[in-house]
C-alpha atoms as a PDB file:
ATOM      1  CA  UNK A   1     -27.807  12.617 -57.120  1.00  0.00           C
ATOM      2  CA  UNK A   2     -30.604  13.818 -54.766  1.00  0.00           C
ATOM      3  CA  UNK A   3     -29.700  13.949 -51.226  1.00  0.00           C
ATOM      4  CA  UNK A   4     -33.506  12.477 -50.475  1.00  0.00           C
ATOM      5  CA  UNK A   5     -34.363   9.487 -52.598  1.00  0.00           C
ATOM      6  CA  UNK A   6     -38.312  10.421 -52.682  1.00  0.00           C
ATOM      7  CA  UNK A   7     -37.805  14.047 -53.172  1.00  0.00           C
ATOM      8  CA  UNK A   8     -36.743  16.037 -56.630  1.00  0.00           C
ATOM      9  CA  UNK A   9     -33.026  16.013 -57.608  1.00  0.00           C
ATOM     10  CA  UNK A  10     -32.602  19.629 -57.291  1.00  0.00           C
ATOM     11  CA  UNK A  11     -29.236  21.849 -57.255  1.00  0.00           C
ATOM     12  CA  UNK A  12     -27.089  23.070 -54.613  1.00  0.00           C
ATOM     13  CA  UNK A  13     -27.254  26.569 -53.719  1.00  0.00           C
ATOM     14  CA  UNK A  14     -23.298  26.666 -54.934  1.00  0.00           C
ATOM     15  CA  UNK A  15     -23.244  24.594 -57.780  1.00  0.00           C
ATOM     16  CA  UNK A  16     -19.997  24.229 -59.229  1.00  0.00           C
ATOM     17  CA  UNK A  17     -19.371  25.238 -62.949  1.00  0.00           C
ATOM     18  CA  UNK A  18     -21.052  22.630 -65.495  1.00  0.00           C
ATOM     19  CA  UNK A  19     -23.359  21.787 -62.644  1.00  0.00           C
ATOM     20  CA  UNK A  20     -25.865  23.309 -62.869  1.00  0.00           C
ATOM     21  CA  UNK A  21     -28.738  21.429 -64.984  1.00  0.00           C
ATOM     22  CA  UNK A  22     -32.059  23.662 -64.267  1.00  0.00           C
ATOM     23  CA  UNK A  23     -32.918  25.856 -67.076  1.00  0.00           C
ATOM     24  CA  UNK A  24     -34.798  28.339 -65.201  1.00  0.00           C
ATOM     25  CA  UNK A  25     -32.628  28.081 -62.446  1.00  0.00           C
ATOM     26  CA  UNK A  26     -29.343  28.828 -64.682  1.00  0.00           C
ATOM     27  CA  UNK A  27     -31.675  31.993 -66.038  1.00  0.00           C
ATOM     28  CA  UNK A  28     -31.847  32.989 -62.730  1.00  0.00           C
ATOM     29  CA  UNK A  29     -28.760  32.564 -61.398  1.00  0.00           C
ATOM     30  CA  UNK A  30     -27.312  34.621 -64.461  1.00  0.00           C
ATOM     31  CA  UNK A  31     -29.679  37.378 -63.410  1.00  0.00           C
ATOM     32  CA  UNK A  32     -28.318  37.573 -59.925  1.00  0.00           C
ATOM     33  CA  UNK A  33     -25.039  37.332 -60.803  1.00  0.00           C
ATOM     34  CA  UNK A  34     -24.776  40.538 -62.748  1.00  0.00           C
ATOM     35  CA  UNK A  35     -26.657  42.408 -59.793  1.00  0.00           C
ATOM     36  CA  UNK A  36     -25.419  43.223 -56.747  1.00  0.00           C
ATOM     37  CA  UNK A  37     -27.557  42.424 -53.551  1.00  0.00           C
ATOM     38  CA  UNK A  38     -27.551  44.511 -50.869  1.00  0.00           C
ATOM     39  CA  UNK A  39     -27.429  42.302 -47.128  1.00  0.00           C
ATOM     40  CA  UNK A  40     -28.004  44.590 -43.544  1.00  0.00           C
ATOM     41  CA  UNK A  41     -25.736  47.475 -45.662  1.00  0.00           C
ATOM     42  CA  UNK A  42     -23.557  45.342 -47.145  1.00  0.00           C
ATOM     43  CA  UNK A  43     -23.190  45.209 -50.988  1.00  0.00           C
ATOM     44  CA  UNK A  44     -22.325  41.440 -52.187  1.00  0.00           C
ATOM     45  CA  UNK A  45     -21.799  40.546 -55.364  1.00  0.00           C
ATOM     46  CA  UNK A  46     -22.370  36.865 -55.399  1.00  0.00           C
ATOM     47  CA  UNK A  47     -25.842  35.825 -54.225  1.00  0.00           C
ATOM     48  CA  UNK A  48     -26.563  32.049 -54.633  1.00  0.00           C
ATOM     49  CA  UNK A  49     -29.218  31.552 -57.861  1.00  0.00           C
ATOM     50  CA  UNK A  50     -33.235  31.614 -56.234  1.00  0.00           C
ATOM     51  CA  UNK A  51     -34.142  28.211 -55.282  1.00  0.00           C
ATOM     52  CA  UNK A  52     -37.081  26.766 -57.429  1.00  0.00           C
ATOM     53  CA  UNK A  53     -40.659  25.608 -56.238  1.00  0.00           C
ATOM     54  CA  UNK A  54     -40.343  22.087 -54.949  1.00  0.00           C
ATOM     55  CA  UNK A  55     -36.437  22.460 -53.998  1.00  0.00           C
ATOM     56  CA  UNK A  56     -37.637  24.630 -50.679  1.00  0.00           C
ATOM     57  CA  UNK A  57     -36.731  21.495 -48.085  1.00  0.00           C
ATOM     58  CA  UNK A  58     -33.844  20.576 -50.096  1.00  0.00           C
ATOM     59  CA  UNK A  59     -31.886  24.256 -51.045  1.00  0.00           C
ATOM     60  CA  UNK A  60     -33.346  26.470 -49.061  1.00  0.00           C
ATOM     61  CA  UNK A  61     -31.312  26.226 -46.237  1.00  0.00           C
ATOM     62  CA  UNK A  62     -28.236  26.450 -48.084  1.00  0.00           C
ATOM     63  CA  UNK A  63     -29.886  29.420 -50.054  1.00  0.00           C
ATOM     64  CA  UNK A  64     -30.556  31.531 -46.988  1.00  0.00           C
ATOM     65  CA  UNK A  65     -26.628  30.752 -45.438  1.00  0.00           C
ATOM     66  CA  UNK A  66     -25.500  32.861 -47.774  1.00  0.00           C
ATOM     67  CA  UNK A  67     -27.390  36.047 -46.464  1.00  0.00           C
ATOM     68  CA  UNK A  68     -27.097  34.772 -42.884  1.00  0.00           C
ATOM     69  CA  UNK A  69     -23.071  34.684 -43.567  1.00  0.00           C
ATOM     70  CA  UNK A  70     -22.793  38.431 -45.120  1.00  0.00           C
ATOM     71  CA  UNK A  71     -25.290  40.083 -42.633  1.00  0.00           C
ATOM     72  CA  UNK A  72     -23.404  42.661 -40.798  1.00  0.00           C
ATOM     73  CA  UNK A  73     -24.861  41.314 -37.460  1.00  0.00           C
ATOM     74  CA  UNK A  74     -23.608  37.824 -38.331  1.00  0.00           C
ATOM     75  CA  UNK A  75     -19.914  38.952 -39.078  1.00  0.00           C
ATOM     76  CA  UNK A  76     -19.929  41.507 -36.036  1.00  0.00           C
ATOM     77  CA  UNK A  77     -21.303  38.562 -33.488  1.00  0.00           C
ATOM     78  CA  UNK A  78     -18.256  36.392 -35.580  1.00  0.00           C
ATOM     79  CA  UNK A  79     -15.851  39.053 -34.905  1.00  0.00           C
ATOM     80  CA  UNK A  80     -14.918  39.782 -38.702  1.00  0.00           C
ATOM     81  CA  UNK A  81     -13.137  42.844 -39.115  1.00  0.00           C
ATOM     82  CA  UNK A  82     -14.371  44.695 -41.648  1.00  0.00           C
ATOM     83  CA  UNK A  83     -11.639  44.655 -44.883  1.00  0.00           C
ATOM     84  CA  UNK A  84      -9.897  41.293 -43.670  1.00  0.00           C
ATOM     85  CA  UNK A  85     -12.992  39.090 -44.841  1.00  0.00           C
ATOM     86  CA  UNK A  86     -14.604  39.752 -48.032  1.00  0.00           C
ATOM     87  CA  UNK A  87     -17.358  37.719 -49.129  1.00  0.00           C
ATOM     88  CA  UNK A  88     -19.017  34.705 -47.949  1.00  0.00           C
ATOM     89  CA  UNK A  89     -19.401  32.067 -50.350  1.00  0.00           C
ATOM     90  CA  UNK A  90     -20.504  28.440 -50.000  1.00  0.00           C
ATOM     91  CA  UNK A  91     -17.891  26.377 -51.515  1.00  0.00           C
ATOM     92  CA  UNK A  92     -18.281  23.161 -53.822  1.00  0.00           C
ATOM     93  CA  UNK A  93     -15.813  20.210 -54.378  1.00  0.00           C
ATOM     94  CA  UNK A  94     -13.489  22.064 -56.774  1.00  0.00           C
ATOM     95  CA  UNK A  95     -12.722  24.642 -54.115  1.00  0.00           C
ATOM     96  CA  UNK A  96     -11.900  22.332 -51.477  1.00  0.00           C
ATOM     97  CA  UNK A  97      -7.932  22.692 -49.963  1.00  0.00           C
ATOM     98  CA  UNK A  98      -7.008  19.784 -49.852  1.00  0.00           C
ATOM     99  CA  UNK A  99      -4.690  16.968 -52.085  1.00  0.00           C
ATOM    100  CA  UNK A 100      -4.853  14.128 -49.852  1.00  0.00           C
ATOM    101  CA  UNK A 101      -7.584  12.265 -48.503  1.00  0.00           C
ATOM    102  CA  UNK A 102      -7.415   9.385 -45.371  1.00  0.00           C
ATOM    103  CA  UNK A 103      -8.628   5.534 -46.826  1.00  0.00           C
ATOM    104  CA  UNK A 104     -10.717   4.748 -43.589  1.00  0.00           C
ATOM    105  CA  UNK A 105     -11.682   6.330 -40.698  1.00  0.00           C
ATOM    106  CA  UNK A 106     -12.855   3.737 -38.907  1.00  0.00           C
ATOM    107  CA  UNK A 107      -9.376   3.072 -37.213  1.00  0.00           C
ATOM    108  CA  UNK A 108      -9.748   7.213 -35.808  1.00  0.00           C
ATOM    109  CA  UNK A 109     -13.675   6.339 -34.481  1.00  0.00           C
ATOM    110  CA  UNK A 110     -12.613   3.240 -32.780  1.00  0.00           C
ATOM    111  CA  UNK A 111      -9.715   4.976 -31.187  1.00  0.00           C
ATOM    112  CA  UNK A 112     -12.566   7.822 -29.720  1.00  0.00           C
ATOM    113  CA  UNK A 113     -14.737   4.863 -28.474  1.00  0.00           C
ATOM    114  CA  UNK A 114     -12.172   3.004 -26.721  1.00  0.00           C
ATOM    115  CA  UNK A 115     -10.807   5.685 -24.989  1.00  0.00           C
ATOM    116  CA  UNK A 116     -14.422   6.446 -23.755  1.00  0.00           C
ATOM    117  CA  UNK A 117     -16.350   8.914 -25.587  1.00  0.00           C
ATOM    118  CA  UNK A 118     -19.163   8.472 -25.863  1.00  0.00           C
ATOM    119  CA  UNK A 119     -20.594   8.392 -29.647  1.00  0.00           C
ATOM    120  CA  UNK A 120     -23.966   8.843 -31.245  1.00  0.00           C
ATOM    121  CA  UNK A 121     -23.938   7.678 -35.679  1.00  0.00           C
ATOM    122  CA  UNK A 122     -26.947   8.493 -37.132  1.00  0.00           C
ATOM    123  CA  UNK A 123     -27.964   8.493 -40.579  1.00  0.00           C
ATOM    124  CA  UNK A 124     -31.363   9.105 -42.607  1.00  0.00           C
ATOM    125  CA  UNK A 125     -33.081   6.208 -43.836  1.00  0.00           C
ATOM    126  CA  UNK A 126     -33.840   8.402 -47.287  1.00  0.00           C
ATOM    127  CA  UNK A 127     -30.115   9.402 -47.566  1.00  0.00           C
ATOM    128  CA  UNK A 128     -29.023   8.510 -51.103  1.00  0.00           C
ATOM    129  CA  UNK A 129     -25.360   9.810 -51.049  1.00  0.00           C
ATOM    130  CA  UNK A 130     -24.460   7.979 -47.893  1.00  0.00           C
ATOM    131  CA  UNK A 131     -26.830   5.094 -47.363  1.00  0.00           C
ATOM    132  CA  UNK A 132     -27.923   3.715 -43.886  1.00  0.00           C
ATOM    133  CA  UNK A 133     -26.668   0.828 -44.976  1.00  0.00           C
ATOM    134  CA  UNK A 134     -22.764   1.781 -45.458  1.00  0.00           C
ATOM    135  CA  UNK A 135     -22.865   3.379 -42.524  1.00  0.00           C
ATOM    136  CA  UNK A 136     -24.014   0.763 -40.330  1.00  0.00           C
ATOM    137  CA  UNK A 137     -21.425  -1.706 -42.026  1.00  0.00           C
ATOM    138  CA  UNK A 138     -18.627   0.543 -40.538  1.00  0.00           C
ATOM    139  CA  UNK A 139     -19.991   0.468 -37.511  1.00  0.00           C
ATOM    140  CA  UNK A 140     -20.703  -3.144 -37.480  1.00  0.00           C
ATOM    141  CA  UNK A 141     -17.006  -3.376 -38.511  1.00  0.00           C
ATOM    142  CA  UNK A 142     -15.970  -2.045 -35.212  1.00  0.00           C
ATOM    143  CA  UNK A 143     -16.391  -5.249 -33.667  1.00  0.00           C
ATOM    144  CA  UNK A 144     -17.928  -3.831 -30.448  1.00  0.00           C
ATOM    145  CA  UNK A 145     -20.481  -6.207 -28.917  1.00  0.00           C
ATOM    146  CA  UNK A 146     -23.816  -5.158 -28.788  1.00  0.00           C
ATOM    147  CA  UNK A 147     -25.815  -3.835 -25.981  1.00  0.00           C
ATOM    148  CA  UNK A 148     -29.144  -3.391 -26.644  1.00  0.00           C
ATOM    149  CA  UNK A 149     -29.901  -5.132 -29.630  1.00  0.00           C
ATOM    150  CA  UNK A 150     -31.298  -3.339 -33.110  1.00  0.00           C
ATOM    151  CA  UNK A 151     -35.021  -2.068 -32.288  1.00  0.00           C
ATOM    152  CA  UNK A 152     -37.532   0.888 -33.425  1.00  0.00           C
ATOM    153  CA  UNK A 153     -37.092   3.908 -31.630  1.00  0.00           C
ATOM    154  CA  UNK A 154     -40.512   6.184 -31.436  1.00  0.00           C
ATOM    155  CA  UNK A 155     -41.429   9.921 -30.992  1.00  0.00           C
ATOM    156  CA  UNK A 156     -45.053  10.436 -29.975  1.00  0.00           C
ATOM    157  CA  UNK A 157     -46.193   7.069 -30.875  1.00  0.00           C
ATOM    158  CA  UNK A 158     -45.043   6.757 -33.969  1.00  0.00           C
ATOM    159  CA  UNK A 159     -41.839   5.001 -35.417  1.00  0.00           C
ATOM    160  CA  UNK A 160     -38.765   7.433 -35.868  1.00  0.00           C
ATOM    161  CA  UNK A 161     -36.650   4.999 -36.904  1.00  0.00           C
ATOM    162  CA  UNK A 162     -34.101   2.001 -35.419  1.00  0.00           C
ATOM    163  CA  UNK A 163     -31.496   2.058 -33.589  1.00  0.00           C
ATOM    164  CA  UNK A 164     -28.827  -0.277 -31.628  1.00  0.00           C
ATOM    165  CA  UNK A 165     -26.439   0.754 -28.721  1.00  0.00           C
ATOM    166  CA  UNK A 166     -23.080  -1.104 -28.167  1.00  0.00           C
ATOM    167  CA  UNK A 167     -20.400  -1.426 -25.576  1.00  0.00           C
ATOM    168  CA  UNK A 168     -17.975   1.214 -25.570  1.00  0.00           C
ATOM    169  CA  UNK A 169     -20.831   3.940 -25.787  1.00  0.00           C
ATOM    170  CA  UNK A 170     -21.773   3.850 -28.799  1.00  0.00           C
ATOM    171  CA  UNK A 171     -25.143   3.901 -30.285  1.00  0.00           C
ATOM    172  CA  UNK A 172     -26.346   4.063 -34.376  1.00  0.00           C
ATOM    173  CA  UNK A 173     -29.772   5.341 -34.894  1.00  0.00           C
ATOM    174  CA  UNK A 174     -31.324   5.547 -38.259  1.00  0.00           C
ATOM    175  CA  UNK A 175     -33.921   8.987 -39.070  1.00  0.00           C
ATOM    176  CA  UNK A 176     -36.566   8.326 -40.568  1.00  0.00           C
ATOM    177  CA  UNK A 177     -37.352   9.955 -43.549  1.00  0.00           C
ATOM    178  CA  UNK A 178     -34.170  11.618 -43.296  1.00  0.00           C
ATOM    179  CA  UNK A 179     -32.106  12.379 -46.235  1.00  0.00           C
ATOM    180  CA  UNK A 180     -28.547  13.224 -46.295  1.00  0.00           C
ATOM    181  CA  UNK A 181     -28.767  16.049 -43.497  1.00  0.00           C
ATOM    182  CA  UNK A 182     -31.114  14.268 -42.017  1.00  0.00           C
ATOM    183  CA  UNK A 183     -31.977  17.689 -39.343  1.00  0.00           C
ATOM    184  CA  UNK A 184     -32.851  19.234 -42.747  1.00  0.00           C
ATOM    185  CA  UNK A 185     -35.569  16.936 -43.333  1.00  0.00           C
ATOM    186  CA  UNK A 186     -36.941  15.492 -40.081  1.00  0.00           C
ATOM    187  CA  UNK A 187     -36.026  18.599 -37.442  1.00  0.00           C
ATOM    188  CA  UNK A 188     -38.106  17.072 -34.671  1.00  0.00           C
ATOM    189  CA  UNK A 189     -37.090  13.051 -35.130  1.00  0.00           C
ATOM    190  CA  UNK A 190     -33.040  14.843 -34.972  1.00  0.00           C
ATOM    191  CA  UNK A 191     -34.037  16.475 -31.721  1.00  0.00           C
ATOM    192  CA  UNK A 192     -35.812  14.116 -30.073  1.00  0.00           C
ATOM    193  CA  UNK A 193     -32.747  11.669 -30.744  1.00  0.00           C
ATOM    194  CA  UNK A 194     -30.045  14.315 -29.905  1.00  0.00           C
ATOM    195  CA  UNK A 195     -32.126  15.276 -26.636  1.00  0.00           C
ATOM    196  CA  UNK A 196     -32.746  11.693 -25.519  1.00  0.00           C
ATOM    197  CA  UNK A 197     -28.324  10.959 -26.299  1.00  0.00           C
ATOM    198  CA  UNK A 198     -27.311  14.324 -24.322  1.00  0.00           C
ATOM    199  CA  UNK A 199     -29.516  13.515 -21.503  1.00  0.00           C
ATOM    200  CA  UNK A 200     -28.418   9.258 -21.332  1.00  0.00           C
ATOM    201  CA  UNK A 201     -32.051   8.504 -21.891  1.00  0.00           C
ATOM    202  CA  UNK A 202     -32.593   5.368 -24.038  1.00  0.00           C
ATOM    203  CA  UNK A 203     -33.895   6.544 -27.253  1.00  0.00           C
END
């Protein structure tokens, strides 16, 4: 599933096994695989496969973590020991600890709300592994009545997207053109909102 409805369906950077689905890209990634990279000194063994034309927005990102991660000026500023940290790898759902997961967490945000945080949801309007739509029916489901009711929000004159504040702090803004990390896709929309939340400005 693409994590941008409009853009290409391309493949993580750490594709589990059976995952992967480009041909050129599975070439690839079988050619880095066998070769170590070297990273600021630092021999790895595991680079992430290239990223193919038209995945830049999408993979990119995730592509360049994994030399960001295993740079010796990263894991210094970290305070990684060298030999109790190997390798940095980005993990996938089959490497994920875990056994149990939580039904809802919608009991856990009202309980942050109440008590008086204050909260900022936002979600890409492009985002199709967590729709807008599901995520504004949670908070809907909080039952908190609204403040300011739901409107377009603008950066330099143009729509950025809607949004809708309610009592108990809490505001949902939708991105868009966002997709499912919605910074990823629309960097200066996310900042504009983040600045405008930080600073209690309307957005």
């Amino acid at each position: 599933m693409t994590a941008q409805i409009l853009l290409d369906n391309c493949y993580l950077a750490s594709p589990g096994p059976g995952t992967q689905t480009d041909k050129s890209a599975s070439a690839s990634r079988k050619t880095l695989s066998e070769e170590a990279v070297i990273v600021t000194g630092r021999r790895v063994k595991h680079p992430p496969p290239r990223v193919p034309l038209g995945c830049y927005i999408q993979s990119y990102t995730a592509y360049l973590s994994y030399f960001w991660a295993n740079d010796a000026l990263t894991r210094d500023a970290l305070g990684i020991k060298d030999g109790t940290v190997d390798e940095w790898v980005r993990c996938h759902d089959g490497d994920l600890p875990y056994a149990v997961d939580i039904g809802s967490s919608i009991k856990y945000h009202r309980n942050v709300t109440v008590n008086g945080y204050r909260a900022l949801v936002y979600s890409g309007d492009h985002d199709a592994i967590v729709p807008h739509l599901g995520t504004q029916a949670w908070v809907r489901s909080l039952g908190f009545p609204i403040v300011d009711d739901w409107r377009a929000w603008h950066l330099d004159g143009q729509s950025a997207g809607f949004t809708i504040t309610y009592s108990n702090n809490m505001t949902f803004a939708t991105v868009k053109g966002g997709g499912h990390t919605a910074p990823q896709y629309e960097p200066e929309r996310c900042y504009a909102m983040f600045s405008r939340w930080v600073l209690h400005q309307p957005l």
